[in-house]
N, C-alpha and C. Protein backbone atom coordinates (compact mmCIF):
# COMPACT_ATOMS: atom_id res chain seq x y z
N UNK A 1 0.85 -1.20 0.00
CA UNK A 1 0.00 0.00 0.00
C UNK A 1 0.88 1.26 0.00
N UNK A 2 2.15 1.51 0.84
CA UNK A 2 2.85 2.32 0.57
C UNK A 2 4.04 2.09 -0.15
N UNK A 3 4.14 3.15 -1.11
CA UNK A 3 5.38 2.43 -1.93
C UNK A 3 6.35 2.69 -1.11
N UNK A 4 7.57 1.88 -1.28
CA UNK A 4 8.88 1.37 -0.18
C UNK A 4 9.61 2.69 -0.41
N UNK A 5 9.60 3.72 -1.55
CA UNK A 5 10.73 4.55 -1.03
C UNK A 5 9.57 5.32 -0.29
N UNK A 6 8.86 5.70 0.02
CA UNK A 6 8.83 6.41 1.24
C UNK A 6 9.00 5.92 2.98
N UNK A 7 9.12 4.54 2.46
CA UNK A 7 9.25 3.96 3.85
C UNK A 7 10.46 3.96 3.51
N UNK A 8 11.44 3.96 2.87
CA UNK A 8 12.86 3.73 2.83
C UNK A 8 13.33 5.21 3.45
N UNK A 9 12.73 6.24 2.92
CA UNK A 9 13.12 7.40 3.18
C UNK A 9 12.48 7.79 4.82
N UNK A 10 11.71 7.29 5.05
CA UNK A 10 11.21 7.35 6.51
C UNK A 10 12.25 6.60 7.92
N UNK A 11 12.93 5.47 7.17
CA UNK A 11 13.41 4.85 8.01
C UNK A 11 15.04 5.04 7.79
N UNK A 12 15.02 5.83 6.99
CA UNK A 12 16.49 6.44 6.66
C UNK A 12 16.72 7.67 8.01
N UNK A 13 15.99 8.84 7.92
CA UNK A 13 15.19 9.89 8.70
C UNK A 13 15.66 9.19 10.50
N UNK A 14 14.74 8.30 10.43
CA UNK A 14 14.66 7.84 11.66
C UNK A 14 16.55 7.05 12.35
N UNK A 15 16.61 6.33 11.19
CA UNK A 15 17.91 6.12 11.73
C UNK A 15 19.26 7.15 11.73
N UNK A 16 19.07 7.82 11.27
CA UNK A 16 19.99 9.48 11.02
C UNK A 16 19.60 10.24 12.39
N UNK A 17 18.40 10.09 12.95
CA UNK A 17 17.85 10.56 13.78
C UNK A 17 18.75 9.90 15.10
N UNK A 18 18.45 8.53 15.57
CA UNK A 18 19.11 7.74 16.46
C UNK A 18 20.68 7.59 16.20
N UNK A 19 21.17 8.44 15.11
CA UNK A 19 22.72 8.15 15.30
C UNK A 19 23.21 9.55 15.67
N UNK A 20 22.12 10.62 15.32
CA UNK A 20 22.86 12.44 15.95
C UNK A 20 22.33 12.35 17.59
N UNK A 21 21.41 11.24 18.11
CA UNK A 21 20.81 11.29 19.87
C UNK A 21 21.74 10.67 20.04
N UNK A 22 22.42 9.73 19.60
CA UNK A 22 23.71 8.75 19.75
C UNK A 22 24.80 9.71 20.27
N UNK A 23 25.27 10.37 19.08
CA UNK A 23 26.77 11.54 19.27
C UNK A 23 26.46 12.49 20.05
N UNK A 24 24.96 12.98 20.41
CA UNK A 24 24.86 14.25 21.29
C UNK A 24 25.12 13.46 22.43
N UNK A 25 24.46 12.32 22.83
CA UNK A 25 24.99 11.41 24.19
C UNK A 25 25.93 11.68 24.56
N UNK A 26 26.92 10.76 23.27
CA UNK A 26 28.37 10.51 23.51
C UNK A 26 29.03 11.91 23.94
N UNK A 27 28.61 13.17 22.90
CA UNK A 27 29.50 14.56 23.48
C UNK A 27 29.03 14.96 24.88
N UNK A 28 27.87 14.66 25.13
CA UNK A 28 27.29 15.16 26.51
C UNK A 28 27.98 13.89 27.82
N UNK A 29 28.30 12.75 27.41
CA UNK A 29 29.21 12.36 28.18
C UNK A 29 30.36 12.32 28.34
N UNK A 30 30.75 12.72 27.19
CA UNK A 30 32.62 13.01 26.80
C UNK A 30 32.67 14.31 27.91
N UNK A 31 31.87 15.37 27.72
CA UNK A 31 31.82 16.95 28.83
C UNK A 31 31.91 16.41 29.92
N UNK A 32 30.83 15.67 30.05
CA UNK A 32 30.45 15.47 32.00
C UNK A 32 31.33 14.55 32.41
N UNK A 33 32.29 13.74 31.58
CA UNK A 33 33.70 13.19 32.38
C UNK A 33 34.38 14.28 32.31
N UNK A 34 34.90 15.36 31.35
CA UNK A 34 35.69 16.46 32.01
C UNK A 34 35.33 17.22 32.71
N UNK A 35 34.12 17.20 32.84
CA UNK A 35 33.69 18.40 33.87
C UNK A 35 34.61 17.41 35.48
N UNK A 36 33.90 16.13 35.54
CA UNK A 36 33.60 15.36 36.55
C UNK A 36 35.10 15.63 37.07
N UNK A 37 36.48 15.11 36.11
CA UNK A 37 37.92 15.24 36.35
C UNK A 37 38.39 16.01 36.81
N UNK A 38 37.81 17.43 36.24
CA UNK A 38 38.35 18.89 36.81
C UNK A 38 37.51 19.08 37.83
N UNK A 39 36.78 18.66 38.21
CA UNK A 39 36.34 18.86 40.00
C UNK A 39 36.83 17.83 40.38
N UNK A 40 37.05 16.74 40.02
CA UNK A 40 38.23 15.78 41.35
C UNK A 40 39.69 16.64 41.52
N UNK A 41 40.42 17.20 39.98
CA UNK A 41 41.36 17.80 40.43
C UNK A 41 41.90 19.64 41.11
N UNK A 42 40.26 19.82 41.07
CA UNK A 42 40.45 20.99 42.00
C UNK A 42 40.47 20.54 43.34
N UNK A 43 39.40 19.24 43.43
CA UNK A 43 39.73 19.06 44.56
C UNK A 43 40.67 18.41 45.39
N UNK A 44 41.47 17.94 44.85
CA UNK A 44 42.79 17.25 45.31
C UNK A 44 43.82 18.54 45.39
N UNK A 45 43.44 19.52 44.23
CA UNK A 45 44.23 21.24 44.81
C UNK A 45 44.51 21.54 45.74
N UNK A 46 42.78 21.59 46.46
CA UNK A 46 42.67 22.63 47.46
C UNK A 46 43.30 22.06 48.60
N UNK A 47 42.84 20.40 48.55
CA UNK A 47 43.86 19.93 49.26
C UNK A 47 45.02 19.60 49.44
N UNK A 48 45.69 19.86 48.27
CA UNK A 48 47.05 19.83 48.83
C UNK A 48 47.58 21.55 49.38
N UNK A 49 46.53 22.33 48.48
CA UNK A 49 46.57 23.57 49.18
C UNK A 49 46.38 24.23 50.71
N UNK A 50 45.39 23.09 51.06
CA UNK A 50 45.43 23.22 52.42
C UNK A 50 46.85 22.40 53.63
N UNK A 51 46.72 21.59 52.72
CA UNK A 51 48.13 20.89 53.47
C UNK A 51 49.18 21.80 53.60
N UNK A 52 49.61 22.60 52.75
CA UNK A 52 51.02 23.31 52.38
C UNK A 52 50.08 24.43 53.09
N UNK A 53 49.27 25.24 52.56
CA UNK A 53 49.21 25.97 53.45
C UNK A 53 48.81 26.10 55.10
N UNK A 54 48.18 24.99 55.97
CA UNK A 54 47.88 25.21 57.07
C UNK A 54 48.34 24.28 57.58
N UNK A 55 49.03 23.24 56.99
CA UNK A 55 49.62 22.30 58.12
C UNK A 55 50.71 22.21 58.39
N UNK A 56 51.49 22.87 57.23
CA UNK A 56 53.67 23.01 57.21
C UNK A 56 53.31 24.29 58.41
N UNK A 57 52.97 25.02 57.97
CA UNK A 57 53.48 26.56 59.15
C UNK A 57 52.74 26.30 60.09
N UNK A 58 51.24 25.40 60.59
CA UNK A 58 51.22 25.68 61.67
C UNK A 58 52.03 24.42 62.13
N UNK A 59 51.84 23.38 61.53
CA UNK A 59 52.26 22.00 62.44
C UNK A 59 53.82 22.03 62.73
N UNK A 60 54.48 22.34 61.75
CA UNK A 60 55.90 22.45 61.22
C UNK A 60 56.92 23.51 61.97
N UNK A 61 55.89 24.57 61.81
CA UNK A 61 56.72 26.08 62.35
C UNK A 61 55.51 26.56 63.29
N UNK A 62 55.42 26.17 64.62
CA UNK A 62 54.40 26.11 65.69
C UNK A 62 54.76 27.52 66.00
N UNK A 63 53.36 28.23 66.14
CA UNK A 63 53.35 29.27 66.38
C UNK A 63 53.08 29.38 67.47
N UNK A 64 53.67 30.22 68.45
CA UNK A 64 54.08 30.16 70.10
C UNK A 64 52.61 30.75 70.64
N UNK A 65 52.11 31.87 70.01
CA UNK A 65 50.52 32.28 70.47
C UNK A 65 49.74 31.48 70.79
N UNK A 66 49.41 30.97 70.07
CA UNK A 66 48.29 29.72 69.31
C UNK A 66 48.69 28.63 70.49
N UNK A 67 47.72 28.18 70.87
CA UNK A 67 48.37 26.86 71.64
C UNK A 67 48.56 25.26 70.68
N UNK A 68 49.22 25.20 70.12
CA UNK A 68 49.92 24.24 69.15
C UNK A 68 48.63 23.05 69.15
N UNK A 69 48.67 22.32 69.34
CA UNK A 69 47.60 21.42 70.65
C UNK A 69 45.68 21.46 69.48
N UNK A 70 45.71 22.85 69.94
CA UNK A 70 44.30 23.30 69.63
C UNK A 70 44.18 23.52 68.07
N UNK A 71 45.43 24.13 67.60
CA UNK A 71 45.50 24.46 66.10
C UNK A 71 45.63 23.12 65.47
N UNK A 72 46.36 21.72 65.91
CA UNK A 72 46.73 20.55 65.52
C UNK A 72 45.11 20.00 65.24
N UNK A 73 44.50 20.16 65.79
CA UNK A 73 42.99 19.64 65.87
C UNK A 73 42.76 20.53 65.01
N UNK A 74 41.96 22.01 64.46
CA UNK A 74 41.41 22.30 63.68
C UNK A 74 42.12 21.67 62.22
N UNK A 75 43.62 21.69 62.25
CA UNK A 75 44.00 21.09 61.49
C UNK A 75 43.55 19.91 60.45
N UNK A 76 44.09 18.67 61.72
CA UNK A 76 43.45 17.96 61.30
C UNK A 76 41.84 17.60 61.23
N UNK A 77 41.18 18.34 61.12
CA UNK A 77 39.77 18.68 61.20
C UNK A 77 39.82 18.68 59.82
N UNK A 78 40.29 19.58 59.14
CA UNK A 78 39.70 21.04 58.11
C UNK A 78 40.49 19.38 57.18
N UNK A 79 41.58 19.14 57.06
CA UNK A 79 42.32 18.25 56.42
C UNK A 79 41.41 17.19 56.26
N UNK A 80 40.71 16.13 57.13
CA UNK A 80 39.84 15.44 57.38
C UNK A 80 38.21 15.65 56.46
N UNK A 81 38.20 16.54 56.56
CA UNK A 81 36.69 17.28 56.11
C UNK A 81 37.03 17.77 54.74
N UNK A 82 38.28 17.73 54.15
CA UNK A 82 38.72 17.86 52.80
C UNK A 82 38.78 16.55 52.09
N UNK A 83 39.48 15.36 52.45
CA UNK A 83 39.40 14.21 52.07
C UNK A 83 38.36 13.66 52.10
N UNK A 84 37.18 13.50 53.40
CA UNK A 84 36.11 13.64 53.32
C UNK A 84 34.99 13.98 51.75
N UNK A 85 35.34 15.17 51.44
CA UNK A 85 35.17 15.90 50.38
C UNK A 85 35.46 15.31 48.88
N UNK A 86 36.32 14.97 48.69
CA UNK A 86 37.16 14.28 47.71
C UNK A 86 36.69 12.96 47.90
N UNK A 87 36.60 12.53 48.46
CA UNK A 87 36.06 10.54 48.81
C UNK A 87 34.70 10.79 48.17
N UNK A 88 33.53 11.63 48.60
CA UNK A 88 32.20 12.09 48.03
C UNK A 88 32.47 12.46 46.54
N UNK A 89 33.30 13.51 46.08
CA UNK A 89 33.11 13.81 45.05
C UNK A 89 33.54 12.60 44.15
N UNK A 90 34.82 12.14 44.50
CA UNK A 90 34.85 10.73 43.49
C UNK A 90 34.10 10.09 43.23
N UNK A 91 33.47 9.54 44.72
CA UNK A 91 31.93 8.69 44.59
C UNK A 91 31.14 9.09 43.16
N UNK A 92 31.09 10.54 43.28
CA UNK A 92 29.52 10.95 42.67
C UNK A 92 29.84 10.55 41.05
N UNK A 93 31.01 10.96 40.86
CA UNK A 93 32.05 11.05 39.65
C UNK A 93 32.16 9.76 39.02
N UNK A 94 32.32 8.64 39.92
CA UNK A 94 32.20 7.27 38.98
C UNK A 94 30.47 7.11 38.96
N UNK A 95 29.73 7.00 39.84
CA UNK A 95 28.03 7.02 39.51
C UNK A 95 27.87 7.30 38.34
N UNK A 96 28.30 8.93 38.51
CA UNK A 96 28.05 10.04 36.94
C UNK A 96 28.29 9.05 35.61
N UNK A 97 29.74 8.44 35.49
CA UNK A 97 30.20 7.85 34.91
C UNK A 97 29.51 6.35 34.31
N UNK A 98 29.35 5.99 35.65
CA UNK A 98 28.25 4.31 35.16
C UNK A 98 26.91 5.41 34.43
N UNK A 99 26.68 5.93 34.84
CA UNK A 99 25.09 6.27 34.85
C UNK A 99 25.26 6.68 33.11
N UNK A 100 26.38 7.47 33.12
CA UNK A 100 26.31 7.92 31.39
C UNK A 100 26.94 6.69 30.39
N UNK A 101 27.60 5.57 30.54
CA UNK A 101 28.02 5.07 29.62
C UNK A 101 26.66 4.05 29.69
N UNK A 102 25.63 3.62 31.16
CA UNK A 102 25.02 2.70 30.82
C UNK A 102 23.84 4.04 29.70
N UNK A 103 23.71 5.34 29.61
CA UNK A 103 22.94 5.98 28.74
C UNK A 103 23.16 5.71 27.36
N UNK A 104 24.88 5.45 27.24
CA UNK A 104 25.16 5.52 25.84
C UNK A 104 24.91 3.67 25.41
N UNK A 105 25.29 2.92 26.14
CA UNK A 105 24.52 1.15 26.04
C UNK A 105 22.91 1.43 25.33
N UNK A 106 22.70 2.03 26.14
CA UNK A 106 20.88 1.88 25.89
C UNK A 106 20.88 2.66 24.41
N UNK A 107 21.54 3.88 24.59
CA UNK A 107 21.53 4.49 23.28
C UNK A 107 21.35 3.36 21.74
N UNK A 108 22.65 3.18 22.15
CA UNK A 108 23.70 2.08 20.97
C UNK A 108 22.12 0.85 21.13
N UNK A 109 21.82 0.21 21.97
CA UNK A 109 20.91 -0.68 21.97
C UNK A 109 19.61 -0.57 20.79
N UNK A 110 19.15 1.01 21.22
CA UNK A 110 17.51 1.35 20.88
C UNK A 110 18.39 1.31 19.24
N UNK A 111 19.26 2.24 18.90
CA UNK A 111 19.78 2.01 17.21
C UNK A 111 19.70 1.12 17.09
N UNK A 112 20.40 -0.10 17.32
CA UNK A 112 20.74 -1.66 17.05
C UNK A 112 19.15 -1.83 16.60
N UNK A 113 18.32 -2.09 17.56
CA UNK A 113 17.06 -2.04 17.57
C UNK A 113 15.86 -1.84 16.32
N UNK A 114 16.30 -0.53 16.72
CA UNK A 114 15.77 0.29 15.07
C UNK A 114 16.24 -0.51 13.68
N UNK A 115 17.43 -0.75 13.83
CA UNK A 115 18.13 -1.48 12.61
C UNK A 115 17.56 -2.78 12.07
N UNK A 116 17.39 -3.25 13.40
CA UNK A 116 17.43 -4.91 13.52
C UNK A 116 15.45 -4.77 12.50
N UNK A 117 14.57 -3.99 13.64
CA UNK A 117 13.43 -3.99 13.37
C UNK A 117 13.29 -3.17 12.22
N UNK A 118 13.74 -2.03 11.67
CA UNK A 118 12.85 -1.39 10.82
C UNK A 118 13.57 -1.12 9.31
N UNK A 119 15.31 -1.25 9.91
CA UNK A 119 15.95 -1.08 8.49
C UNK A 119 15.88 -2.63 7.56
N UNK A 120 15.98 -3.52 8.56
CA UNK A 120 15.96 -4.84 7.70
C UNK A 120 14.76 -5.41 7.08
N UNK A 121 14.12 -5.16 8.02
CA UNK A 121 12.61 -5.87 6.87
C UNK A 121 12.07 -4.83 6.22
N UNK A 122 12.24 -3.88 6.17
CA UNK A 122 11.42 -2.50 5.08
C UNK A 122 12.11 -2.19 3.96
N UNK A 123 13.67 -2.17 4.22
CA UNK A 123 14.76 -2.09 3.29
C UNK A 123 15.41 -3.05 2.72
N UNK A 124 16.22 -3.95 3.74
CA UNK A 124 16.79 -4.62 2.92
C UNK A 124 15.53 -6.29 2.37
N UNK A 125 14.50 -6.45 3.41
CA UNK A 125 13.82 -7.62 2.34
C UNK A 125 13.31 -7.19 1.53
N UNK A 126 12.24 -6.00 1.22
CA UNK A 126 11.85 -5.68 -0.18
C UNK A 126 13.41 -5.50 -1.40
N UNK A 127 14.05 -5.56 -1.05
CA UNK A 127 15.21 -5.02 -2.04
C UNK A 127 15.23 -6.80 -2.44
N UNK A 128 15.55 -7.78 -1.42
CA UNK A 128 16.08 -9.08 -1.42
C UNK A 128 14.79 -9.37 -2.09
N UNK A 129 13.30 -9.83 -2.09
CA UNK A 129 12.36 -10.48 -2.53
C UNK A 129 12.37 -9.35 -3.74
């Protein structure tokens, strides 16, 4: 009832369609691992920024005011509550990670899909019979 090139051209459309949701995936997960990297490595920065800066001069070069003692504790507090920090953000960062490659699986799947169901029997068996 319908002649095949418009279903050929329909299912051309459609699969052109599922291969640019495909690459926008893939670029939108290619970003959100660099995004994800450059917040693990700011945060491994700050912490080493905090190390060099608050734990060499106070722990290292004890400042006689300060009761050494009390500063050693906020210290290791603030140090603690940074790694802390970094342990979470990694966490979130591999999640992020499963969560987008199992997006791009499903992606790659629903194409396969499309292929399996609509390019082969509309296209290639009318071509074959």
């Amino acid at each position: 009832v319908v002649p095949v090139v418009v279903v050929d051209v329909v299912v051309v459309v459609v699969v052109v369609a599922v291969l640019v949701v495909t690459v926008v995936v893939v670029i939108v997960v290619l970003v959100a691992v660099v995004v994800e990297v450059a917040v693990v490595v700011v945060s491994v920065m700050v912490e080493v920024v905090v190390v060099v800066v608050v734990v060499v001069p106070v722990v290292v070069v004890p400042v006689v005011v300060v009761p050494v003692v009390v500063v050693d504790v906020v210290v290791v507090v603030v140090v603690v509550a940074v790694l802390v920090v970094t342990v979470v953000v990694v966490i979130v960062v591999l999640v992020a990670v499963v969560v987008e490659v199992a997006v791009v699986v499903v992606s790659v799947m629903v194409e396969v899909v499309v292929v399996v169901v609509v390019v082969v029997p509309v296209v290639v068996v009318p071509v074959v019979v």
